[in-house]
C-alpha atoms as a PDB file:
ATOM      1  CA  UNK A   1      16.829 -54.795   3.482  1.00  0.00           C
ATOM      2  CA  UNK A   2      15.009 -51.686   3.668  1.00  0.00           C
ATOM      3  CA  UNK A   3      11.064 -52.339   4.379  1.00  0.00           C
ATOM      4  CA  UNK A   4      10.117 -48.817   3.367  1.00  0.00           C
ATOM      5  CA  UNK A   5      10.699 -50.242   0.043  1.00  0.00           C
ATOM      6  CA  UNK A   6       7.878 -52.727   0.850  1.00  0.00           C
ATOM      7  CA  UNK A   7       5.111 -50.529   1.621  1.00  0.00           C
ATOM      8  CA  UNK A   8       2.669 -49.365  -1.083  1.00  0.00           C
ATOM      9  CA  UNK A   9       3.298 -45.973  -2.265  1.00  0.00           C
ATOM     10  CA  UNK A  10      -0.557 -45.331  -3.006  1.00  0.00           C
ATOM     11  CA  UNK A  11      -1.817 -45.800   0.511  1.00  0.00           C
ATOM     12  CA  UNK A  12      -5.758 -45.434   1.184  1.00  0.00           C
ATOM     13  CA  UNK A  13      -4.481 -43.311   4.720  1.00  0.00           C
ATOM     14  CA  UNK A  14      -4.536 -39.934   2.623  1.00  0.00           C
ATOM     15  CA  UNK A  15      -7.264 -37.539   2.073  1.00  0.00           C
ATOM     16  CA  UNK A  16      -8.971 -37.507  -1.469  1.00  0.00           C
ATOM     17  CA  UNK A  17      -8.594 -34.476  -3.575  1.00  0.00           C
ATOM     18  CA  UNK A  18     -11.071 -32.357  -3.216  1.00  0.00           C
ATOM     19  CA  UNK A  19     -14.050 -31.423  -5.357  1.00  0.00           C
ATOM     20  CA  UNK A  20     -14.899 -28.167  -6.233  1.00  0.00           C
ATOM     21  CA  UNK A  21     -18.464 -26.276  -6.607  1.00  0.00           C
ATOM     22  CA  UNK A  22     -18.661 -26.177 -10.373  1.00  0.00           C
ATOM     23  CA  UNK A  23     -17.750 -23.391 -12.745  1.00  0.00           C
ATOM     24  CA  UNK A  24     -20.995 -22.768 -14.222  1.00  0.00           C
ATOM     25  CA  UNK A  25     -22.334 -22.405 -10.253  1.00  0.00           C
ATOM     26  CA  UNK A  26     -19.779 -19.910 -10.032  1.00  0.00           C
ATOM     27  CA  UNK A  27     -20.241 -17.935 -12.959  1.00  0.00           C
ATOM     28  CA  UNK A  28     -23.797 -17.559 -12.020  1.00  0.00           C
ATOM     29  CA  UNK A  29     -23.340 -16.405  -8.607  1.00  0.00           C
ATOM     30  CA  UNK A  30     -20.843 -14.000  -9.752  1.00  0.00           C
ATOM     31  CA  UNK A  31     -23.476 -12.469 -11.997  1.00  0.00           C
ATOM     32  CA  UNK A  32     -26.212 -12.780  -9.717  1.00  0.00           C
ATOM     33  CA  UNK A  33     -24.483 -12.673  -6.690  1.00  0.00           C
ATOM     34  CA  UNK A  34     -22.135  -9.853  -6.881  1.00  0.00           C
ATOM     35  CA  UNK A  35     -18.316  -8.969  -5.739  1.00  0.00           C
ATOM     36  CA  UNK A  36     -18.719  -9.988  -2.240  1.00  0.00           C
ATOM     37  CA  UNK A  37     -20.974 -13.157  -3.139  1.00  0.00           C
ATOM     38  CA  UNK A  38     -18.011 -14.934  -5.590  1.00  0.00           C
ATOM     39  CA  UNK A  39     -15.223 -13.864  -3.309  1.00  0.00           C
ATOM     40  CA  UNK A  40     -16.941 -15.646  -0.464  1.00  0.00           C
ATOM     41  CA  UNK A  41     -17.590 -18.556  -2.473  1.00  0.00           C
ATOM     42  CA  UNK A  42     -14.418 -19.271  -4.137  1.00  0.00           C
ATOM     43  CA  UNK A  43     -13.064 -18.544  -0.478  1.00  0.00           C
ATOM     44  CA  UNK A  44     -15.155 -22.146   0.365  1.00  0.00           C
ATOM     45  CA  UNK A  45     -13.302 -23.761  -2.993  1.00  0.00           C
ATOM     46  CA  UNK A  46     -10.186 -22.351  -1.229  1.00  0.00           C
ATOM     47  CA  UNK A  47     -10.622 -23.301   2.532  1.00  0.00           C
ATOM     48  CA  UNK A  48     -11.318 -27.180   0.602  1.00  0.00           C
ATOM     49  CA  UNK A  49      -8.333 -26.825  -1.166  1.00  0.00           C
ATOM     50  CA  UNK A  50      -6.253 -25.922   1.960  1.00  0.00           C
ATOM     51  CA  UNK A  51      -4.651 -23.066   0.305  1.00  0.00           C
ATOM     52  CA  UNK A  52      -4.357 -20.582   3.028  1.00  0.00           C
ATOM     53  CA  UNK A  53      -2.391 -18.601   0.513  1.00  0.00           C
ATOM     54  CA  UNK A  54      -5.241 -17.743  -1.686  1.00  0.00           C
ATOM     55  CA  UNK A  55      -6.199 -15.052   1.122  1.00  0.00           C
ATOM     56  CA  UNK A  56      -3.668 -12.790   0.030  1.00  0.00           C
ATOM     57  CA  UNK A  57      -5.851 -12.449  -3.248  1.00  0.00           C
ATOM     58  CA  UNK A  58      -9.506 -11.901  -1.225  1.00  0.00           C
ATOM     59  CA  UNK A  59      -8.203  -9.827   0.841  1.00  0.00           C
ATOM     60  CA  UNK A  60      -7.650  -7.284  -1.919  1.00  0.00           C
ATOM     61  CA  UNK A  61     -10.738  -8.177  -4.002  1.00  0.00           C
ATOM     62  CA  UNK A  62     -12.307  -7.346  -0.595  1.00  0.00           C
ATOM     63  CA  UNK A  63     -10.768  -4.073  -0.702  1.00  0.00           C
ATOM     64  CA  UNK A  64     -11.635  -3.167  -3.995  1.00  0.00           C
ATOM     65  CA  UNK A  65     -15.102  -4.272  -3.708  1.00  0.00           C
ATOM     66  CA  UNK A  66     -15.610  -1.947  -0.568  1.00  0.00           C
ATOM     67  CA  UNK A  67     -13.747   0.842  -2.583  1.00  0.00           C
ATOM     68  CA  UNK A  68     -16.056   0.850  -5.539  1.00  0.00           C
ATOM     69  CA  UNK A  69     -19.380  -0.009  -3.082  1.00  0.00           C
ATOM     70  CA  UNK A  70     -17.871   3.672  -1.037  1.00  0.00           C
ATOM     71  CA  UNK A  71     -16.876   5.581  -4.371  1.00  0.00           C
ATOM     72  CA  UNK A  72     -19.750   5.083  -5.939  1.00  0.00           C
ATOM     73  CA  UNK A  73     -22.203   6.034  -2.795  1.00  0.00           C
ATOM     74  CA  UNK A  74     -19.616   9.073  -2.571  1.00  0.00           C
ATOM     75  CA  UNK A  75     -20.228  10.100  -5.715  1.00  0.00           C
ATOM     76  CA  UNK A  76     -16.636   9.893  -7.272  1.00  0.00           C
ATOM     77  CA  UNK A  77     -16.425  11.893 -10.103  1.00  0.00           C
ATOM     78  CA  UNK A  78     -14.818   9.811 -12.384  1.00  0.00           C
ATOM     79  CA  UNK A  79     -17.123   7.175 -11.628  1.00  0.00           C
ATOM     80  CA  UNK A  80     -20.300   8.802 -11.973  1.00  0.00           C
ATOM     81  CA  UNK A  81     -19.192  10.086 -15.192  1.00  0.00           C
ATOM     82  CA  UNK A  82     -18.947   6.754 -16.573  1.00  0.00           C
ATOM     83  CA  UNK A  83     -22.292   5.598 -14.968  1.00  0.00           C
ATOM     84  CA  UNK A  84     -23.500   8.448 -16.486  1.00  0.00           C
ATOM     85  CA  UNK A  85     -22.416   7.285 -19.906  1.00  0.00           C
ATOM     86  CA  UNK A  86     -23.504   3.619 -19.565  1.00  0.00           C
ATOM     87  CA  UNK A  87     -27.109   4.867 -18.565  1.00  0.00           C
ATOM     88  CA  UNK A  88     -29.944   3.761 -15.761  1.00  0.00           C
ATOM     89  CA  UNK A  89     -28.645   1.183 -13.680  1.00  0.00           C
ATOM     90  CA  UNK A  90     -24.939   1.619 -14.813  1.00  0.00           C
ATOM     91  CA  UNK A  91     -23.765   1.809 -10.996  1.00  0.00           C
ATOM     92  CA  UNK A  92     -25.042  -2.204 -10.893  1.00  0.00           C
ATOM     93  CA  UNK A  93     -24.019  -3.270 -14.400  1.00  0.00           C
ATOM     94  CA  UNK A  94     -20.469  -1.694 -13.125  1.00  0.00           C
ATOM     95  CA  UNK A  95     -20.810  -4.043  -9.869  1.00  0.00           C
ATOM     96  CA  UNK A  96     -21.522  -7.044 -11.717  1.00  0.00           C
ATOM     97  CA  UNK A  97     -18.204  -6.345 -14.356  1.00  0.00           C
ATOM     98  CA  UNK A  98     -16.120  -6.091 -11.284  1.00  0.00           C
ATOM     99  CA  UNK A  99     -17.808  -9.117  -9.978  1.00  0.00           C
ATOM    100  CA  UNK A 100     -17.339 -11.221 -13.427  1.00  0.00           C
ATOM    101  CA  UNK A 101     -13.768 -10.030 -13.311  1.00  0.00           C
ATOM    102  CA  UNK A 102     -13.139 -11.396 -10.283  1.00  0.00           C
ATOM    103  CA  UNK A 103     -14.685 -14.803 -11.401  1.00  0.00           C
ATOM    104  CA  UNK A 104     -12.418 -15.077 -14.301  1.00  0.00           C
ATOM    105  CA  UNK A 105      -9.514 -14.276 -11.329  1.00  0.00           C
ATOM    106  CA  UNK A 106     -10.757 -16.791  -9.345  1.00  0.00           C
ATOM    107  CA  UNK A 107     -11.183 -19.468 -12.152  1.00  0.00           C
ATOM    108  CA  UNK A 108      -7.604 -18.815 -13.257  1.00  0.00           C
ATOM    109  CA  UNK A 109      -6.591 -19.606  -9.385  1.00  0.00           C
ATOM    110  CA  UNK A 110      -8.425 -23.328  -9.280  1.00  0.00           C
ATOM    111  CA  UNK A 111      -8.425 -24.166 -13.479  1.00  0.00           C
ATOM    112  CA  UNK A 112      -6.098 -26.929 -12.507  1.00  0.00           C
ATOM    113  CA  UNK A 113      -9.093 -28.452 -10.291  1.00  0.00           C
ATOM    114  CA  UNK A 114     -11.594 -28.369 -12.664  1.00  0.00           C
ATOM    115  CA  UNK A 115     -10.084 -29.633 -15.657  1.00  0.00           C
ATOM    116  CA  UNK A 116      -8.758 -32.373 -13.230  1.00  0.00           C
ATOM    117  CA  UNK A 117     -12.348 -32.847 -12.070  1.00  0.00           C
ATOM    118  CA  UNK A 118     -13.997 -32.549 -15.725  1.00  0.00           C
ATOM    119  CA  UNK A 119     -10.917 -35.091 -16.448  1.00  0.00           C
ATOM    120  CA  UNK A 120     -11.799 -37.947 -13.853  1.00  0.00           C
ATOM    121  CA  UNK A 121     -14.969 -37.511 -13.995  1.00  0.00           C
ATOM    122  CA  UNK A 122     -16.263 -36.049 -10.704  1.00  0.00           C
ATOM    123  CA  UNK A 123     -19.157 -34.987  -9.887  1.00  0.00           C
ATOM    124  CA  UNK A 124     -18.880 -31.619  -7.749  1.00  0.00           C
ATOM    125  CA  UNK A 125     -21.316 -31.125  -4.800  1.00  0.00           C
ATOM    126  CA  UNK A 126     -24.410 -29.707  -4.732  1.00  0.00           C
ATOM    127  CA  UNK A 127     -24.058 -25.495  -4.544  1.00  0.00           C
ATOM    128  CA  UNK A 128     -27.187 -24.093  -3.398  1.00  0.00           C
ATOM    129  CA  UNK A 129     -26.763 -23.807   0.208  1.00  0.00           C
ATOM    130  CA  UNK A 130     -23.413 -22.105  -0.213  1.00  0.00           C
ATOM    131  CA  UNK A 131     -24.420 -20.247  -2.930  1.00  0.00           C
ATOM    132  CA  UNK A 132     -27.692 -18.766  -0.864  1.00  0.00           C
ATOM    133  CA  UNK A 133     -25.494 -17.921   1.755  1.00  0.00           C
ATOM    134  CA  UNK A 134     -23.245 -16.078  -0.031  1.00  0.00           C
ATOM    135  CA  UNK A 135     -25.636 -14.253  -1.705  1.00  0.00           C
ATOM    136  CA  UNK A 136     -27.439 -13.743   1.902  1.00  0.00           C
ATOM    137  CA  UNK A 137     -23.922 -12.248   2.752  1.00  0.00           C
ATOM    138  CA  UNK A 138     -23.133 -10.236  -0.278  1.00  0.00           C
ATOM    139  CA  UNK A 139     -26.415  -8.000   0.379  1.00  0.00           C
ATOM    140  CA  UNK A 140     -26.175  -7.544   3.899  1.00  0.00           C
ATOM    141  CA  UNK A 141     -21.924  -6.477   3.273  1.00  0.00           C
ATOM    142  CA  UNK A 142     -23.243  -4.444   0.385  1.00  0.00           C
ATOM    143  CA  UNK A 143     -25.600  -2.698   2.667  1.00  0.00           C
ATOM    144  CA  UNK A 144     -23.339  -2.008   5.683  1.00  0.00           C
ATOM    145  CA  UNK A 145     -21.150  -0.840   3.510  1.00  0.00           C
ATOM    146  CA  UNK A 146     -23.281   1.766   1.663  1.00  0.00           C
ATOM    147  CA  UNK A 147     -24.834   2.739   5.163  1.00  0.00           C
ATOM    148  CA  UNK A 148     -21.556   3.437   6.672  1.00  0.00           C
ATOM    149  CA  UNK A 149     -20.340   5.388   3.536  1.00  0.00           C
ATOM    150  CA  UNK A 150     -23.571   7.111   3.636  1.00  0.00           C
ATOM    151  CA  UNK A 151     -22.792   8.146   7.321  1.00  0.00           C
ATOM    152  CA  UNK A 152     -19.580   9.358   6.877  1.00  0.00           C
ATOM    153  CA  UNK A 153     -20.325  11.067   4.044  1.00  0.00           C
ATOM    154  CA  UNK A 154     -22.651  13.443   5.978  1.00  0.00           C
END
């Protein structure tokens, strides 16, 4: 007789699923926040997850971020043309489109742990502190990054 057919299949030895930071905390940060402040975040969502995998989408979204941060500060053509059309503050409403596209990215990545979430019930944890942080982080990157545009630029 085999005892492995004895033993629970359910056992209380494994790690609960984790909980996410919720989508509305997301979507804010993203429109608050900025490119660099959702990547970071949904990075955490990630790194709880254990999905090592999902760094093969930051690490372009990083890249693109930095690329429209450095076109923008070098005045790319195209670019300025269209801020141009959009009006006074086009360069951020253009920052916070990229970052609200990368949002619905990033949603698309973990929709399968919220809807299991909103479907059990759970209650996600408490964003603000990694929400601050990120935002603390997204304006310090955005700033080295437009300093050290500026400076080669010259």
């Amino acid at each position: 007789m085999r005892e492995s057919l004895l033993t629970p299949s359910l056992s209380p030895s494994q790690a609960p699923a984790a909980i996410l930071y919720s989508v509305q905390s997301s979507f804010l940060l993203a429109f608050f926040g900025g490119p660099f402040a959702i990547i970071f975040y949904s990075a955490l969502s990630s790194w709880k997850l254990r999905r090592p995998l999902d760094a093969l989408m930051y690490l372009p979204a990083l890249a693109l971020s930095t690329a429209f941060l450095v076109a923008v500060q070098a005045g790319y053509a195209p670019l300025i043309a269209l801020i141009d059309a959009i009006g006074s503050g086009g360069a951020r409403i253009l920052s916070r489109a990229l970052a609200m596209a990368l949002f619905g990215v990033v949603y698309l990545m973990h929709r399968k742990q919220h809807r299991s979430a909103a479907l059990f019930g759970a209650k996600p944890p408490a964003p603000w502190i990694p929400a601050i942080a990120c935002g603390v982080l997204d304006y310090g990157i955005t700033r080295a990054v437009l300093y050290f545009a500026e400076a080669l630029s010259v």
